[in-house]
N, C-alpha and C. Protein backbone atom coordinates (compact mmCIF):
# COMPACT_ATOMS: atom_id res chain seq x y z
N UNK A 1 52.24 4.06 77.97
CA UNK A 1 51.22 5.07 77.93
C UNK A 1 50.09 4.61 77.02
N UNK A 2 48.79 4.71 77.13
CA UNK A 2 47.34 4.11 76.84
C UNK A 2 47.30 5.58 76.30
N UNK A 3 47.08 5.67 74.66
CA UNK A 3 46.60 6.86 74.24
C UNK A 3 45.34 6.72 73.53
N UNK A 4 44.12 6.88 73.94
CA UNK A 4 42.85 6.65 73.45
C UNK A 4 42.43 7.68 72.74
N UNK A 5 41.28 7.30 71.49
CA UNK A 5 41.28 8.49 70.84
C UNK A 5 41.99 8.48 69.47
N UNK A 6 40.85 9.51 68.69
CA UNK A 6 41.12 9.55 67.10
C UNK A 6 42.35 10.56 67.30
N UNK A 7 43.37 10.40 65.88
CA UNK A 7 44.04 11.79 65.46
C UNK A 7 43.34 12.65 64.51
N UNK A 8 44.18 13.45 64.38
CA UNK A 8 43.53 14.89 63.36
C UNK A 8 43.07 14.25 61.62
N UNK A 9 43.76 13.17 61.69
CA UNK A 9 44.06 12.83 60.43
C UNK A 9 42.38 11.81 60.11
N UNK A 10 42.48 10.85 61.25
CA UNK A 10 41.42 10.14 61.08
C UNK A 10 40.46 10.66 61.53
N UNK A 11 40.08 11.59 62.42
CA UNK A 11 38.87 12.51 62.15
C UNK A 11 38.93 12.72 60.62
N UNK A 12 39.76 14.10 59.79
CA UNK A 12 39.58 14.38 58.87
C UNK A 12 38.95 13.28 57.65
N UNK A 13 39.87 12.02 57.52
CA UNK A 13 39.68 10.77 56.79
C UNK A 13 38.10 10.63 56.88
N UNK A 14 37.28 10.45 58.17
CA UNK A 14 35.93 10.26 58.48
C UNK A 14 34.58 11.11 57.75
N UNK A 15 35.17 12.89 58.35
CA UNK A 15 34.57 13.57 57.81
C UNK A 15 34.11 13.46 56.34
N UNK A 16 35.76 13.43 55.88
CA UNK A 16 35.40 13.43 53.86
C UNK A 16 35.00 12.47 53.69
N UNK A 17 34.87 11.15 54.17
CA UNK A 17 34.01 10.06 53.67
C UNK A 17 32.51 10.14 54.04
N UNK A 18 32.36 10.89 54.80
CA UNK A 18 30.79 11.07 55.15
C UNK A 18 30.24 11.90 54.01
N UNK A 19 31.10 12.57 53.84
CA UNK A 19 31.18 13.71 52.78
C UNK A 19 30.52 13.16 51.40
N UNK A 20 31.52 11.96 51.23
CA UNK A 20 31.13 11.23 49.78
C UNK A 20 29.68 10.66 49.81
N UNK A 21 29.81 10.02 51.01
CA UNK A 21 28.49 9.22 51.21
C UNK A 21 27.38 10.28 50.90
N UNK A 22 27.19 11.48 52.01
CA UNK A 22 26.13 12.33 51.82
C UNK A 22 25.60 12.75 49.87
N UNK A 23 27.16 12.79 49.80
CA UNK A 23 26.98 13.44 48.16
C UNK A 23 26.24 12.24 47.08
N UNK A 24 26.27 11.23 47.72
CA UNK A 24 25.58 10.32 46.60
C UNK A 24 24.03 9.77 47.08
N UNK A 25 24.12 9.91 48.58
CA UNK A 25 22.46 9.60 48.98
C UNK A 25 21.46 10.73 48.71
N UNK A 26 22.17 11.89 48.56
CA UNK A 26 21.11 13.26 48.22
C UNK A 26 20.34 13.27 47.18
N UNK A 27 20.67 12.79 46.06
CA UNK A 27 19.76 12.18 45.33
C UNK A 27 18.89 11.17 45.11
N UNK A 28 19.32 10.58 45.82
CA UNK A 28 18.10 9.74 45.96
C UNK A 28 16.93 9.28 47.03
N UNK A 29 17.58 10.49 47.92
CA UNK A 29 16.48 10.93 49.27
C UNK A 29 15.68 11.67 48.28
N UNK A 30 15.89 12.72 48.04
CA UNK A 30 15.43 14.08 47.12
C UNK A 30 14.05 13.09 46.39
N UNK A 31 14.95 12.30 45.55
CA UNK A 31 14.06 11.55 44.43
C UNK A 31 12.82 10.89 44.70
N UNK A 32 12.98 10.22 45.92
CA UNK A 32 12.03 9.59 46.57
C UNK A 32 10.88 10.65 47.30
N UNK A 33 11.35 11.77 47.78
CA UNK A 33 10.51 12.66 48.42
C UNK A 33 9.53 13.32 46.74
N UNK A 34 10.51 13.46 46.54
CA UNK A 34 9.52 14.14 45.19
C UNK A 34 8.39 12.94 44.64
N UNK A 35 8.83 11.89 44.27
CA UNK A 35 8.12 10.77 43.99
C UNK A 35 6.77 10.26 44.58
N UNK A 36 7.00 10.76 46.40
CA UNK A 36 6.03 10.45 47.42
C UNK A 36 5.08 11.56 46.63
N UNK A 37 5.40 12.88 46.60
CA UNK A 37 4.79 13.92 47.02
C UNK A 37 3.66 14.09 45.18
N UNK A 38 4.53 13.50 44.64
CA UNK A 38 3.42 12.96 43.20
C UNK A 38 2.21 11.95 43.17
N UNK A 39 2.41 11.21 43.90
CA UNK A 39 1.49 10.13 44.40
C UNK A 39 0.72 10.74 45.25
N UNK A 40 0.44 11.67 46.23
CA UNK A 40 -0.59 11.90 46.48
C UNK A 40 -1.30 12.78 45.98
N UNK A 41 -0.65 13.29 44.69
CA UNK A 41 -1.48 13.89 43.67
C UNK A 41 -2.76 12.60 43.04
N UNK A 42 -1.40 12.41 42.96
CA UNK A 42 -2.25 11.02 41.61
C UNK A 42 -3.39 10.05 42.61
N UNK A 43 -2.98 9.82 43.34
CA UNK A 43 -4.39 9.41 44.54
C UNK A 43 -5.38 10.23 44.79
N UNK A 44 -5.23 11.68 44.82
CA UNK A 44 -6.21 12.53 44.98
C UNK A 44 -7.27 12.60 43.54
N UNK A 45 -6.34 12.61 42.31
CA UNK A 45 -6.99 12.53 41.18
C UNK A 45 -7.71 11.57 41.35
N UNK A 46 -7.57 10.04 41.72
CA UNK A 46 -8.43 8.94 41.44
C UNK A 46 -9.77 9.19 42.38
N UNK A 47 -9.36 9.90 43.55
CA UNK A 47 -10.28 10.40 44.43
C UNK A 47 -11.10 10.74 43.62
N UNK A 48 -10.92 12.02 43.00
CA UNK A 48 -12.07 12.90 42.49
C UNK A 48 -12.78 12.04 41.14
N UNK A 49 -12.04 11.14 40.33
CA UNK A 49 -13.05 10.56 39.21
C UNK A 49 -14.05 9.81 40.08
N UNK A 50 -13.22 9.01 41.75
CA UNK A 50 -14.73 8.38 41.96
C UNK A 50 -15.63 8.93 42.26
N UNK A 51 -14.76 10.05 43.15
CA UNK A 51 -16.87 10.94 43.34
C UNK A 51 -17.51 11.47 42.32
N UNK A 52 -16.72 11.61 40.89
CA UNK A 52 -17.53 12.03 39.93
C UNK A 52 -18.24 11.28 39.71
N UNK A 53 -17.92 10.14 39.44
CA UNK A 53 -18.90 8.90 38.97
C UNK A 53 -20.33 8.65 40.36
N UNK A 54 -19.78 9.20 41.43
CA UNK A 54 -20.42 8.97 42.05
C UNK A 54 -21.68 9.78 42.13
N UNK A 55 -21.43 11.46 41.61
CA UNK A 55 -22.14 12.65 41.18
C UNK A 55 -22.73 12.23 40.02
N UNK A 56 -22.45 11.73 39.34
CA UNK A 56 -23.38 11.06 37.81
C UNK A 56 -24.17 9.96 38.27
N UNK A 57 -23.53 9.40 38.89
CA UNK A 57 -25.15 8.16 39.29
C UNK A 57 -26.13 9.19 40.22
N UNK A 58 -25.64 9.93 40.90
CA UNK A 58 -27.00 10.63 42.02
C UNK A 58 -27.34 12.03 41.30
N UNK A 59 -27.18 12.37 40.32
CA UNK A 59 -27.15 14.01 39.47
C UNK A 59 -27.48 13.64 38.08
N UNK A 60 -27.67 12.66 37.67
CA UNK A 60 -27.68 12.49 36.09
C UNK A 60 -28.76 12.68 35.59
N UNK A 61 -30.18 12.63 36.59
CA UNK A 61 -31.43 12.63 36.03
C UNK A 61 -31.70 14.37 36.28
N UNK A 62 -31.10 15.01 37.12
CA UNK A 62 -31.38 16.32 37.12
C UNK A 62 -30.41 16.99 35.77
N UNK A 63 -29.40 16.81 35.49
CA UNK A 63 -28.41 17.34 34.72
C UNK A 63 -29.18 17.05 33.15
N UNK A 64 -29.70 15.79 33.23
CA UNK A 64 -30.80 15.34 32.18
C UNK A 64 -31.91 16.84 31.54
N UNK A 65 -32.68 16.51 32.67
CA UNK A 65 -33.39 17.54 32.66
C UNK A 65 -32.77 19.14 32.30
N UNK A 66 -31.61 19.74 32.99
CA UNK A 66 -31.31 21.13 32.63
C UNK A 66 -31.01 20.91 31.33
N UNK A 67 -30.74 19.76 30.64
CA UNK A 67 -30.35 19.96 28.94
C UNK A 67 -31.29 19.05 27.97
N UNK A 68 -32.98 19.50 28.63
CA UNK A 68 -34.16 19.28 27.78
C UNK A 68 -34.26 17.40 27.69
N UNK A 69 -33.98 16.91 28.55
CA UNK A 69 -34.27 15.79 28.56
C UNK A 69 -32.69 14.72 27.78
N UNK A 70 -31.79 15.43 27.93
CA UNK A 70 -30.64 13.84 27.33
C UNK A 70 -29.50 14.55 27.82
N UNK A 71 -28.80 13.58 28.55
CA UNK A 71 -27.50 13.86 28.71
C UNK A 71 -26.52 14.91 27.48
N UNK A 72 -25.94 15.66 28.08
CA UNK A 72 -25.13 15.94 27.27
C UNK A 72 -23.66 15.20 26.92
N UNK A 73 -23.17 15.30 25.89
CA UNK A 73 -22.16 14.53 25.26
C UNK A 73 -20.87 15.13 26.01
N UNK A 74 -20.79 16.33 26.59
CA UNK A 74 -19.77 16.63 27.47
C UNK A 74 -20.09 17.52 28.62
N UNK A 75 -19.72 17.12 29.78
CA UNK A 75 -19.93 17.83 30.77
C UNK A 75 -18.74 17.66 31.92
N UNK A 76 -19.04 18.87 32.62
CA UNK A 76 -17.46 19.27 33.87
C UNK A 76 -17.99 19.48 34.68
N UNK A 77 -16.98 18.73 35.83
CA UNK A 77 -17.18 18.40 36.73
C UNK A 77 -16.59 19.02 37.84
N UNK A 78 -16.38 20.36 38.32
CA UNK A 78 -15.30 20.80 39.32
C UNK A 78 -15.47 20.95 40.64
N UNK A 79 -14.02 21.26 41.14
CA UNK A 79 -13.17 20.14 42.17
C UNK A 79 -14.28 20.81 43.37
N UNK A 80 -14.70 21.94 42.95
CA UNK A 80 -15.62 23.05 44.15
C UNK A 80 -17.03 22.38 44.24
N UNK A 81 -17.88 21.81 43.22
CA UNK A 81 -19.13 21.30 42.84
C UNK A 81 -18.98 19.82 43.80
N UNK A 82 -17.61 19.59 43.47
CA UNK A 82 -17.72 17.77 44.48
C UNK A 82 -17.24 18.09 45.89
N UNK A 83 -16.71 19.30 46.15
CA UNK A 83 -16.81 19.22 47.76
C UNK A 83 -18.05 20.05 48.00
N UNK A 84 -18.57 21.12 47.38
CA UNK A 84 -19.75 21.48 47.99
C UNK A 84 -20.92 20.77 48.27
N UNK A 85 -21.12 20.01 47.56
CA UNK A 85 -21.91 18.35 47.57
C UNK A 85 -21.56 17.59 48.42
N UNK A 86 -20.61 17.44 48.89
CA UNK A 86 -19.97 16.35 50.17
C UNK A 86 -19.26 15.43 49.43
N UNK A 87 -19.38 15.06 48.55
CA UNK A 87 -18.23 13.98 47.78
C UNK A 87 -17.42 13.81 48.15
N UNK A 88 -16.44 14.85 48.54
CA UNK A 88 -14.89 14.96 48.37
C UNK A 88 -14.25 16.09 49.67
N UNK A 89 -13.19 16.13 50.14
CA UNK A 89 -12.97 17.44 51.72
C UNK A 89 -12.14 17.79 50.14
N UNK A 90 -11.63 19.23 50.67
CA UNK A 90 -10.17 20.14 49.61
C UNK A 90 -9.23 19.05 49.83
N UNK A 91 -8.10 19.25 48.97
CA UNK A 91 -6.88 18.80 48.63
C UNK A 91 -5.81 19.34 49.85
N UNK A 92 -5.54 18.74 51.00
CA UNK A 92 -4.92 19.28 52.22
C UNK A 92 -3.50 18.61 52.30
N UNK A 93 -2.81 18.94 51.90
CA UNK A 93 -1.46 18.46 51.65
C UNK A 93 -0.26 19.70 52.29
N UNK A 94 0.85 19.66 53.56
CA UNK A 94 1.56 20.59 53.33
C UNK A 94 2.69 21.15 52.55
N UNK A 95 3.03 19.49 52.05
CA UNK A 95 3.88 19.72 51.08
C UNK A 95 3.44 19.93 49.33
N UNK A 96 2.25 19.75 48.98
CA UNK A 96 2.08 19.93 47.49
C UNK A 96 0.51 20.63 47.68
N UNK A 97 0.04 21.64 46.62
CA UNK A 97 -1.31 21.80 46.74
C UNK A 97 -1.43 21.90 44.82
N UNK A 98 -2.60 21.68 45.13
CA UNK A 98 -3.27 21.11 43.10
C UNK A 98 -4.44 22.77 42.71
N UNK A 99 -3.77 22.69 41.34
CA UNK A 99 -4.40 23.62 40.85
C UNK A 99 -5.71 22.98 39.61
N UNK A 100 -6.39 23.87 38.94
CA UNK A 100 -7.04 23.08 38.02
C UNK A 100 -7.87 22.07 37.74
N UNK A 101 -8.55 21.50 39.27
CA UNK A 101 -9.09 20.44 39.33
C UNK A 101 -10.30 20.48 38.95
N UNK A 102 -10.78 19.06 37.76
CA UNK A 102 -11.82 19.41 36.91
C UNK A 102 -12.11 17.62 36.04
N UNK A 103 -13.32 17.65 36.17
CA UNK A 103 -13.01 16.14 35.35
C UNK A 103 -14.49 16.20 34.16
N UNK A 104 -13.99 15.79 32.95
CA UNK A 104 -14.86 16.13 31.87
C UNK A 104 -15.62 14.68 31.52
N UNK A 105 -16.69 14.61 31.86
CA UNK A 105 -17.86 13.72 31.64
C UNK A 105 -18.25 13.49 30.08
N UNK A 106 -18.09 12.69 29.10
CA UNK A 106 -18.40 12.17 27.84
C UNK A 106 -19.86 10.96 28.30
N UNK A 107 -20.53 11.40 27.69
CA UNK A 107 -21.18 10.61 27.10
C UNK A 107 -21.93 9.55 26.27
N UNK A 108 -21.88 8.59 25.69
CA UNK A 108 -22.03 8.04 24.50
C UNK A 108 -23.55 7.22 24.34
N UNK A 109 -24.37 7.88 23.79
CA UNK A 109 -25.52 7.11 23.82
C UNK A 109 -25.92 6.28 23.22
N UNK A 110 -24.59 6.08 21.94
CA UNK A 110 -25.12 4.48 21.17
C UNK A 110 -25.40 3.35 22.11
N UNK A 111 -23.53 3.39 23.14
CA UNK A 111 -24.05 2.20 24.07
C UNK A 111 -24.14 2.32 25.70
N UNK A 112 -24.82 3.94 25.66
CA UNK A 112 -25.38 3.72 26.95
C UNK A 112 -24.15 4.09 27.99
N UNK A 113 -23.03 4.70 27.50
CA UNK A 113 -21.85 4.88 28.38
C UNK A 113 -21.45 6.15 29.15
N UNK A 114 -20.89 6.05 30.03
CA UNK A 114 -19.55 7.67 30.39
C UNK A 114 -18.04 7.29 30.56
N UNK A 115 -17.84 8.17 30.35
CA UNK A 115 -16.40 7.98 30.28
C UNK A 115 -15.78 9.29 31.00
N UNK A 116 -14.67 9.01 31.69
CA UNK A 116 -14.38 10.19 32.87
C UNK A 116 -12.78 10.58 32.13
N UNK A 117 -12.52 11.55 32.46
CA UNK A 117 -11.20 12.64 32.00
C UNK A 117 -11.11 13.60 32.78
N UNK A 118 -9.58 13.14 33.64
CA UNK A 118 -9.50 13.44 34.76
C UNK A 118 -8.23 14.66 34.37
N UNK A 119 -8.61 16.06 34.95
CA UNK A 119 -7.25 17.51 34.57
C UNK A 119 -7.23 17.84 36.23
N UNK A 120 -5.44 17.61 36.11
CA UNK A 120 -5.05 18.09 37.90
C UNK A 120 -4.06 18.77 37.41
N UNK A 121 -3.28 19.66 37.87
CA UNK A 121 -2.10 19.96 38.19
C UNK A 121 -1.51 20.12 39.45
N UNK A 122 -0.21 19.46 39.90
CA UNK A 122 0.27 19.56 41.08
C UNK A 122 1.40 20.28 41.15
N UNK A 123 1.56 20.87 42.13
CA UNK A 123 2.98 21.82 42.30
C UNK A 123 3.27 21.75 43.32
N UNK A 124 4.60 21.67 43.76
CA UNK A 124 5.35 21.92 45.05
C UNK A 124 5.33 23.05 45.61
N UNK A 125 5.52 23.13 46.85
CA UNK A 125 5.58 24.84 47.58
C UNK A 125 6.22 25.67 47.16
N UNK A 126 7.13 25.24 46.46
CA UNK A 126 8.16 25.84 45.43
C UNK A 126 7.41 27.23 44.04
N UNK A 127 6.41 26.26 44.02
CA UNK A 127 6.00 26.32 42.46
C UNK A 127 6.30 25.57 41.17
N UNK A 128 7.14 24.43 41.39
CA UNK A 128 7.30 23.44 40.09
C UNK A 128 6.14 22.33 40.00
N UNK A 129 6.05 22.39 39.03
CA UNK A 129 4.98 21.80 38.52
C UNK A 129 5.48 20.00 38.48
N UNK A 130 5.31 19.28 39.42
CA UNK A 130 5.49 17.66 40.09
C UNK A 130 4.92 16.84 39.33
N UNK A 131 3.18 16.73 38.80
CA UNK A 131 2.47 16.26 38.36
C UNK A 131 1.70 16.58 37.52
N UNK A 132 1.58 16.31 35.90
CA UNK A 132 0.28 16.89 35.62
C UNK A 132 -0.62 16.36 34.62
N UNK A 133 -1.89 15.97 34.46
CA UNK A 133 -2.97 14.80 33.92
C UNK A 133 -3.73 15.70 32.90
């Protein structure tokens, strides 16, 4: 007699080893998804310092002017001002959306400089806070 086919036992044997397996890859699927979903924070941030910089080379002589002729030593930059300008589209992500987006413009006129300071916060759909600058 040709009896083909698992028993009860080696099914069962299969199951719980899948079992183990699952229990140790879940973390580090998890880890990696969360990891992805930080990085396109942090890419979006670099996004927005370049269009800032990019808003200070084409805005600097007007911004000049609203503060009597000299740059000011600090100025902000928000996330609404660089898409209403075209700089930048919103932050369109389904898995994470950013709160707080804002980047603070320094000045230094000994040698003629700016310097960019970049504030994001990112959160999961959840509400935990993933990323924050």
């Amino acid at each position: 007699m040709n009896n083909k086919g698992f028993t009860l036992i080696e099914l069962m044997a299969t199951v719980t080893i899948m079992g183990f397996v699952s229990l140790i890859v879940y973390p580090s699927i998890s880890s990696a998804i969360s990891s992805n979903n930080s990085s396109s924070c942090k890419y979006y941030e670099k996004t927005v310092v370049s269009a800032s910089k990019r808003f200070i080379q084409k805005e600097s002589v007007d911004i000049k002017e609203a503060y009597g002729g000299n740059f000011p030593s600090s100025y902000r930059i928000d996330q609404s001002t660089l898409v209403n300008s075209g700089y930048i589209d919103d932050y369109n992500d389904s898995k994470t959306s950013v709160r707080n987006i804002y980047v603070i413009v320094r000045y230094n006129s000994s040698n003629n400089t700016y310097t960019y300071e970049s504030h994001l916060t990112c959160l999961n759909k959840g509400g935990k806070n993933i990323y924050n600058s």
